[in-house]
PDB file of N, CA and C in Angstrom:
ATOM      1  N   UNK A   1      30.779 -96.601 -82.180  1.00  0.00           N
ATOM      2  CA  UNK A   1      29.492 -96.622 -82.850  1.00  0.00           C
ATOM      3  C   UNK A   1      29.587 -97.466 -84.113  1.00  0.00           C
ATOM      4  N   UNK A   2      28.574 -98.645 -84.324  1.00  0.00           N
ATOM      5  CA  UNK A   2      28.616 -99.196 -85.406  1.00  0.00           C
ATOM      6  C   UNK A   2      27.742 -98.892 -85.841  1.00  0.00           C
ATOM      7  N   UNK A   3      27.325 -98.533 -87.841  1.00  0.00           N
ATOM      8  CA  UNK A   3      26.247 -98.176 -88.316  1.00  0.00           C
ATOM      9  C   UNK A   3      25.711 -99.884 -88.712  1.00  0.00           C
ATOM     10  N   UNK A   4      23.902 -99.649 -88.181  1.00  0.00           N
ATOM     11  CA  UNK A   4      23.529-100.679 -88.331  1.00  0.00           C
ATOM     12  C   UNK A   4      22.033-100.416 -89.614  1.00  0.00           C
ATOM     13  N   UNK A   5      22.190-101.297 -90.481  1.00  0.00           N
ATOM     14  CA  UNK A   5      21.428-100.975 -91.690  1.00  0.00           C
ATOM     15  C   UNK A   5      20.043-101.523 -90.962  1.00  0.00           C
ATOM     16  N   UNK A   6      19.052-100.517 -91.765  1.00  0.00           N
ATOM     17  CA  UNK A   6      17.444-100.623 -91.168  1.00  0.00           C
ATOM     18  C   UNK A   6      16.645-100.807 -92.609  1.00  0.00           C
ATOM     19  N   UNK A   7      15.792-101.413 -93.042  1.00  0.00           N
ATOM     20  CA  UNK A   7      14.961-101.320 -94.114  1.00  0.00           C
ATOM     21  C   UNK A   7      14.562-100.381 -94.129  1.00  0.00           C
ATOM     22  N   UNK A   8      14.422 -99.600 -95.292  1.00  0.00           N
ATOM     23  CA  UNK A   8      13.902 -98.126 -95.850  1.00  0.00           C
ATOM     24  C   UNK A   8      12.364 -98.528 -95.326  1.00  0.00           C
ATOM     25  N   UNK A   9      11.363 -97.679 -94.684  1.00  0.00           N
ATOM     26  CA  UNK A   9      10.495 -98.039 -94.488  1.00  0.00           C
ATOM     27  C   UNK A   9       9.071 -96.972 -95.496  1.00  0.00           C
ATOM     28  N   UNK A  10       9.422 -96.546 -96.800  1.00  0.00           N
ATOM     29  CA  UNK A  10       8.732 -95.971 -97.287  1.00  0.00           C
ATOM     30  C   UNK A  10       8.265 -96.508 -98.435  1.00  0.00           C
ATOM     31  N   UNK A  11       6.621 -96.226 -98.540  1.00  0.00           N
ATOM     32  CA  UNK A  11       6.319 -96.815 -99.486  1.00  0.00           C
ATOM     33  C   UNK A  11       7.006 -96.953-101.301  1.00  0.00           C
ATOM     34  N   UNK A  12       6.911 -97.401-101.382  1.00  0.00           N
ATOM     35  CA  UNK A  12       7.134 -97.741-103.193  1.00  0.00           C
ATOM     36  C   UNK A  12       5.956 -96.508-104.072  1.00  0.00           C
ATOM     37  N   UNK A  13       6.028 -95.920-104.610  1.00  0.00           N
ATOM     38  CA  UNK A  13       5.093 -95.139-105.666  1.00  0.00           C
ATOM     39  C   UNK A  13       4.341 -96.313-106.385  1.00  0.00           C
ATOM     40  N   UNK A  14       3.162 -96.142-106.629  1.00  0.00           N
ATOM     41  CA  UNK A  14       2.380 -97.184-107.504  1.00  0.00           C
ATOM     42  C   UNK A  14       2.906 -96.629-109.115  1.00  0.00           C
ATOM     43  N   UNK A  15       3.255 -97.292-109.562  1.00  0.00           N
ATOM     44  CA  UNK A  15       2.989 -96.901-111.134  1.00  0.00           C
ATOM     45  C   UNK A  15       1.826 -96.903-111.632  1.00  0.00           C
ATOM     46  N   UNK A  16       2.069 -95.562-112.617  1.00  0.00           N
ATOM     47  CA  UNK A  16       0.735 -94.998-113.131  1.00  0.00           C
ATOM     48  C   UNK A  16       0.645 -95.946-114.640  1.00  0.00           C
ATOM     49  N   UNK A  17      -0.899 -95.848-115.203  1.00  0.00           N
ATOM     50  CA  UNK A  17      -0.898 -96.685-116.581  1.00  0.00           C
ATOM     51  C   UNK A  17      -0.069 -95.759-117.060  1.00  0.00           C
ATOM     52  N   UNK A  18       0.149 -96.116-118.293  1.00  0.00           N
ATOM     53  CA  UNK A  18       0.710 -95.511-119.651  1.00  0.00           C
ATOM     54  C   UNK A  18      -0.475 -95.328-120.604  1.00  0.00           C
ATOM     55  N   UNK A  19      -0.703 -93.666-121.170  1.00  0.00           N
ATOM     56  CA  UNK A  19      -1.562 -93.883-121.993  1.00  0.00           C
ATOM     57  C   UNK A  19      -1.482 -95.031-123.371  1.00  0.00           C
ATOM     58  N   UNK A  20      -0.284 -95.319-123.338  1.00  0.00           N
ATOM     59  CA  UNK A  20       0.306 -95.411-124.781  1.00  0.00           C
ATOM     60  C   UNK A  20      -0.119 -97.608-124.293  1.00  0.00           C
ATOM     61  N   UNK A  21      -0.317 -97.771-123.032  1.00  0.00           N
ATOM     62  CA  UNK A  21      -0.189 -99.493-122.966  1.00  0.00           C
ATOM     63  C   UNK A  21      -1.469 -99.728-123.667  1.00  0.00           C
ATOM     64  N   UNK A  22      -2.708 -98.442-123.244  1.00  0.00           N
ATOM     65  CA  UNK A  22      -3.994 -98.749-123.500  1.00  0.00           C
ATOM     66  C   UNK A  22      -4.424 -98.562-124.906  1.00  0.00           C
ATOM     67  N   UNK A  23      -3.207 -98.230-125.976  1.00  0.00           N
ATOM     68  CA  UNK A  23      -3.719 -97.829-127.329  1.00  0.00           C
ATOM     69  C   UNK A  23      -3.901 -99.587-128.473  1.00  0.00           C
ATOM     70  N   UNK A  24      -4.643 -99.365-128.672  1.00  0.00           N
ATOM     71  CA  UNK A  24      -4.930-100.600-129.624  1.00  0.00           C
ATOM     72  C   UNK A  24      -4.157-100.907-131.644  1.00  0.00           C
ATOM     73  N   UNK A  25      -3.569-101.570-131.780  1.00  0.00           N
ATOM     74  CA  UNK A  25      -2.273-101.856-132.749  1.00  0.00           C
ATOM     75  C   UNK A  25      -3.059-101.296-133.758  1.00  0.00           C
ATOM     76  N   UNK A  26      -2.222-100.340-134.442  1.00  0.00           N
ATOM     77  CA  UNK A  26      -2.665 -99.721-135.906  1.00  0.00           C
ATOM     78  C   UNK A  26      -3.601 -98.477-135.736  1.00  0.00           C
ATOM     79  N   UNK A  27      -3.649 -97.456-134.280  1.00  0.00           N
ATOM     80  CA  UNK A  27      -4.061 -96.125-134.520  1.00  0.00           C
ATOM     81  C   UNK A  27      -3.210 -95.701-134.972  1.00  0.00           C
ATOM     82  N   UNK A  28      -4.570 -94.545-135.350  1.00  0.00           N
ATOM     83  CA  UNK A  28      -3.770 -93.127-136.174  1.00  0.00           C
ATOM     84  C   UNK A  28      -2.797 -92.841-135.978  1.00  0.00           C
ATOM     85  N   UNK A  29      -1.416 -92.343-136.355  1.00  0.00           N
ATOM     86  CA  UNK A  29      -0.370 -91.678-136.048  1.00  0.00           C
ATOM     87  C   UNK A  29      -0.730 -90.505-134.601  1.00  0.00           C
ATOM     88  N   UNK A  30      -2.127 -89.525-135.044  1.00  0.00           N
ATOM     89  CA  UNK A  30      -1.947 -88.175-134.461  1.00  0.00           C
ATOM     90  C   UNK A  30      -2.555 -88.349-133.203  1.00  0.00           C
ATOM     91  N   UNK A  31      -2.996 -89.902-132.674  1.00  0.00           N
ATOM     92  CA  UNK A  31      -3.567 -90.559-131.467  1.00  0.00           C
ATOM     93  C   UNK A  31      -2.334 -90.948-130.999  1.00  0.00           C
ATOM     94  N   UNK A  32      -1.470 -91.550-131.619  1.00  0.00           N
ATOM     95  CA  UNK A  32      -0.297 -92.091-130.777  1.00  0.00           C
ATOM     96  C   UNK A  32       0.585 -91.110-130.292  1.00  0.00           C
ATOM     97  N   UNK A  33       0.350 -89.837-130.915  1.00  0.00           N
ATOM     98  CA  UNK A  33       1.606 -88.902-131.083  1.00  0.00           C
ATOM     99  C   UNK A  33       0.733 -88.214-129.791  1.00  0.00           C
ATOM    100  N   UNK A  34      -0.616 -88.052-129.589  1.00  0.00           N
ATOM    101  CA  UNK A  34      -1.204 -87.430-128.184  1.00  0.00           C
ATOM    102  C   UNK A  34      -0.851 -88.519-127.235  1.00  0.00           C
ATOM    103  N   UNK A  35      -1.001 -89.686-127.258  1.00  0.00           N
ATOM    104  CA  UNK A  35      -0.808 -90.542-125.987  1.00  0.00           C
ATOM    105  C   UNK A  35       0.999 -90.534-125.652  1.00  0.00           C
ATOM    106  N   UNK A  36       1.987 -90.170-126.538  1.00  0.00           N
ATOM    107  CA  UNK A  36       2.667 -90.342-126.195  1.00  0.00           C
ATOM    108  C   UNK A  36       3.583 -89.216-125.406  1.00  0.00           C
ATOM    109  N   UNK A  37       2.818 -87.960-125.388  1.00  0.00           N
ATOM    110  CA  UNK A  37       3.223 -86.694-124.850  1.00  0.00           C
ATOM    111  C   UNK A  37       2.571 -86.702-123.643  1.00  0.00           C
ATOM    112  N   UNK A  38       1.346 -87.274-123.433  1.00  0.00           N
ATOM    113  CA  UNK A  38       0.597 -87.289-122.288  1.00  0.00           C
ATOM    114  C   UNK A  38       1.332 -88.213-121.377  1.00  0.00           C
ATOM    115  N   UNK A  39       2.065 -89.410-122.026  1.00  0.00           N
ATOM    116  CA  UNK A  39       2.922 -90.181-121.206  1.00  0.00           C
ATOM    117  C   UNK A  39       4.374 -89.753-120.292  1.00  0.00           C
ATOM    118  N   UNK A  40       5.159 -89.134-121.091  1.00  0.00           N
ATOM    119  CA  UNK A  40       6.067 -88.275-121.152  1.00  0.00           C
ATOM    120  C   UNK A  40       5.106 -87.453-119.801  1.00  0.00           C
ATOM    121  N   UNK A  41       4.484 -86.498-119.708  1.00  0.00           N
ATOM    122  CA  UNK A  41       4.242 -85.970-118.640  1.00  0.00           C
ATOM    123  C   UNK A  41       4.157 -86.943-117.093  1.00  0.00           C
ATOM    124  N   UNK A  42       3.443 -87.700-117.207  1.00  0.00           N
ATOM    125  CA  UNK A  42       3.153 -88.759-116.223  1.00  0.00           C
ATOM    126  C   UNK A  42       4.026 -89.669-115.855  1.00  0.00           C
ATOM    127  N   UNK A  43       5.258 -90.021-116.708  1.00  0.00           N
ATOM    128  CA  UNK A  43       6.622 -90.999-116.127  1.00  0.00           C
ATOM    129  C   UNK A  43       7.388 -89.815-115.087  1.00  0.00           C
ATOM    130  N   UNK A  44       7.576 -88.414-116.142  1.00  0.00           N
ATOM    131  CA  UNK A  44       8.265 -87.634-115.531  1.00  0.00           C
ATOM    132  C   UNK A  44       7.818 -87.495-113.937  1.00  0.00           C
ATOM    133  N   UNK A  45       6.563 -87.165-113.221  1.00  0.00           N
ATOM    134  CA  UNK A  45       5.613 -87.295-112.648  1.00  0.00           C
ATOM    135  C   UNK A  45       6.070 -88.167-111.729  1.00  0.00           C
ATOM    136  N   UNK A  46       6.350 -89.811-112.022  1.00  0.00           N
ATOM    137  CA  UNK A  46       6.317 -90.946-112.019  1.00  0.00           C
ATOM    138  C   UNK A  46       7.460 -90.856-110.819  1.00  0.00           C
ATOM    139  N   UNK A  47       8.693 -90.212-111.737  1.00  0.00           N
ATOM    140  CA  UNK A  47       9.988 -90.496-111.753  1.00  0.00           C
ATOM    141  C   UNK A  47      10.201 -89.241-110.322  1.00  0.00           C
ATOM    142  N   UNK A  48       9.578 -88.523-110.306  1.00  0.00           N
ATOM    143  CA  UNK A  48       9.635 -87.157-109.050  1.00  0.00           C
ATOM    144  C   UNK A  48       9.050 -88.220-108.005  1.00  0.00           C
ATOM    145  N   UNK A  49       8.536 -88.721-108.058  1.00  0.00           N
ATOM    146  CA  UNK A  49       7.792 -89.619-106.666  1.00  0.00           C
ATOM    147  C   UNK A  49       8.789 -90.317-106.040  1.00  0.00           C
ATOM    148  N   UNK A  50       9.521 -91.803-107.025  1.00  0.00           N
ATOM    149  CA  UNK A  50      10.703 -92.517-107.271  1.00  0.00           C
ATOM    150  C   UNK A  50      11.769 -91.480-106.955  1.00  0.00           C
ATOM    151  N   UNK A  51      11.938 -90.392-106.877  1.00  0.00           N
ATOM    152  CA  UNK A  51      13.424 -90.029-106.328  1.00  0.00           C
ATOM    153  C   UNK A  51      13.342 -89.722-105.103  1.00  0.00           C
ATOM    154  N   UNK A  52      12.098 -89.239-104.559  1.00  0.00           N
ATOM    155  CA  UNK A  52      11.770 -88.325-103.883  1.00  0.00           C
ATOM    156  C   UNK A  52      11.796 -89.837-102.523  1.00  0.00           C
ATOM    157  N   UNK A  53      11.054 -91.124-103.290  1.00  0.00           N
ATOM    158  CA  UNK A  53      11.180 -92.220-102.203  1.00  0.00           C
ATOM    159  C   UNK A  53      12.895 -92.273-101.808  1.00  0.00           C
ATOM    160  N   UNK A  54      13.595 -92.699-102.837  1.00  0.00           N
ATOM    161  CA  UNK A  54      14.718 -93.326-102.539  1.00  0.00           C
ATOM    162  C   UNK A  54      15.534 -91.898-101.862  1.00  0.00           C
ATOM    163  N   UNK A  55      15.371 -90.835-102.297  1.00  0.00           N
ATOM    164  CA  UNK A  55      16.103 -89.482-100.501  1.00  0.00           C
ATOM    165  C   UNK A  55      15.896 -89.879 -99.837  1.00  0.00           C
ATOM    166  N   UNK A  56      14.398 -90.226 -99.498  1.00  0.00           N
ATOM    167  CA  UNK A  56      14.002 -90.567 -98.170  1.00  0.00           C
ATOM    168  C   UNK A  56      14.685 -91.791 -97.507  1.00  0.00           C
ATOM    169  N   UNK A  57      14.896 -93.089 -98.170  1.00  0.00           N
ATOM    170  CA  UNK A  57      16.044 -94.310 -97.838  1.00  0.00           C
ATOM    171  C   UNK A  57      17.176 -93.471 -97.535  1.00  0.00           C
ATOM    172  N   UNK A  58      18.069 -92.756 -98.394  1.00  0.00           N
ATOM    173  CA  UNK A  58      19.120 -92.608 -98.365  1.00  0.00           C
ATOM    174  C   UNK A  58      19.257 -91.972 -96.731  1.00  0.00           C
ATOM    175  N   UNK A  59      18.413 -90.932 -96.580  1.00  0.00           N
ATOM    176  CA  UNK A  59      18.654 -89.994 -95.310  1.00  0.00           C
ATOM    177  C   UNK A  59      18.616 -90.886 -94.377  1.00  0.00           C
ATOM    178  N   UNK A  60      17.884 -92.184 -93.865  1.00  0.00           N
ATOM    179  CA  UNK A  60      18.330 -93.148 -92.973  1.00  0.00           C
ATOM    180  C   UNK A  60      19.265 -93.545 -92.828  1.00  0.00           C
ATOM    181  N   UNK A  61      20.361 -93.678 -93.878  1.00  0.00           N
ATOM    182  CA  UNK A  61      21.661 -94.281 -93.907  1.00  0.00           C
ATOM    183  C   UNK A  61      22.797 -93.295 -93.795  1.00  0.00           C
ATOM    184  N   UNK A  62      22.027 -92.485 -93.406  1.00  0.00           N
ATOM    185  CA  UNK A  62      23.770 -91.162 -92.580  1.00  0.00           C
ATOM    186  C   UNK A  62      23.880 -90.897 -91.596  1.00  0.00           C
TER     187      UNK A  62
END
């Protein structure tokens, strides 16, 4: 038996905006300090999708 490599055939996760891309130079501190916790939720988010793709590659390759 030879293992023969197959392209992962699962989609890619879209990346989500960042609240923090859409903030405009020189807000408030207590605006940046909300967009940047709201971000923090949504990479994390982001990042569960992104692992969850690449298991799915990996389990093809055993």
């Amino acid at each position: 038996n030879i293992a023969v490599p197959v392209p992962c055939q699962v989609a890619e996760p879209v990346r989500p905006v960042m609240p923090t891309e859409a903030l405009a130079p020189g807000v408030p501190p207590f605006v940046l300090l909300r967009a940047s916790l709201a971000e923090i939720d949504r990479r994390e988010a982001y990042e569960v999708k992104l692992v969850a793709a690449l298991a799915s590659c990996r389990e093809h390759l055993k």
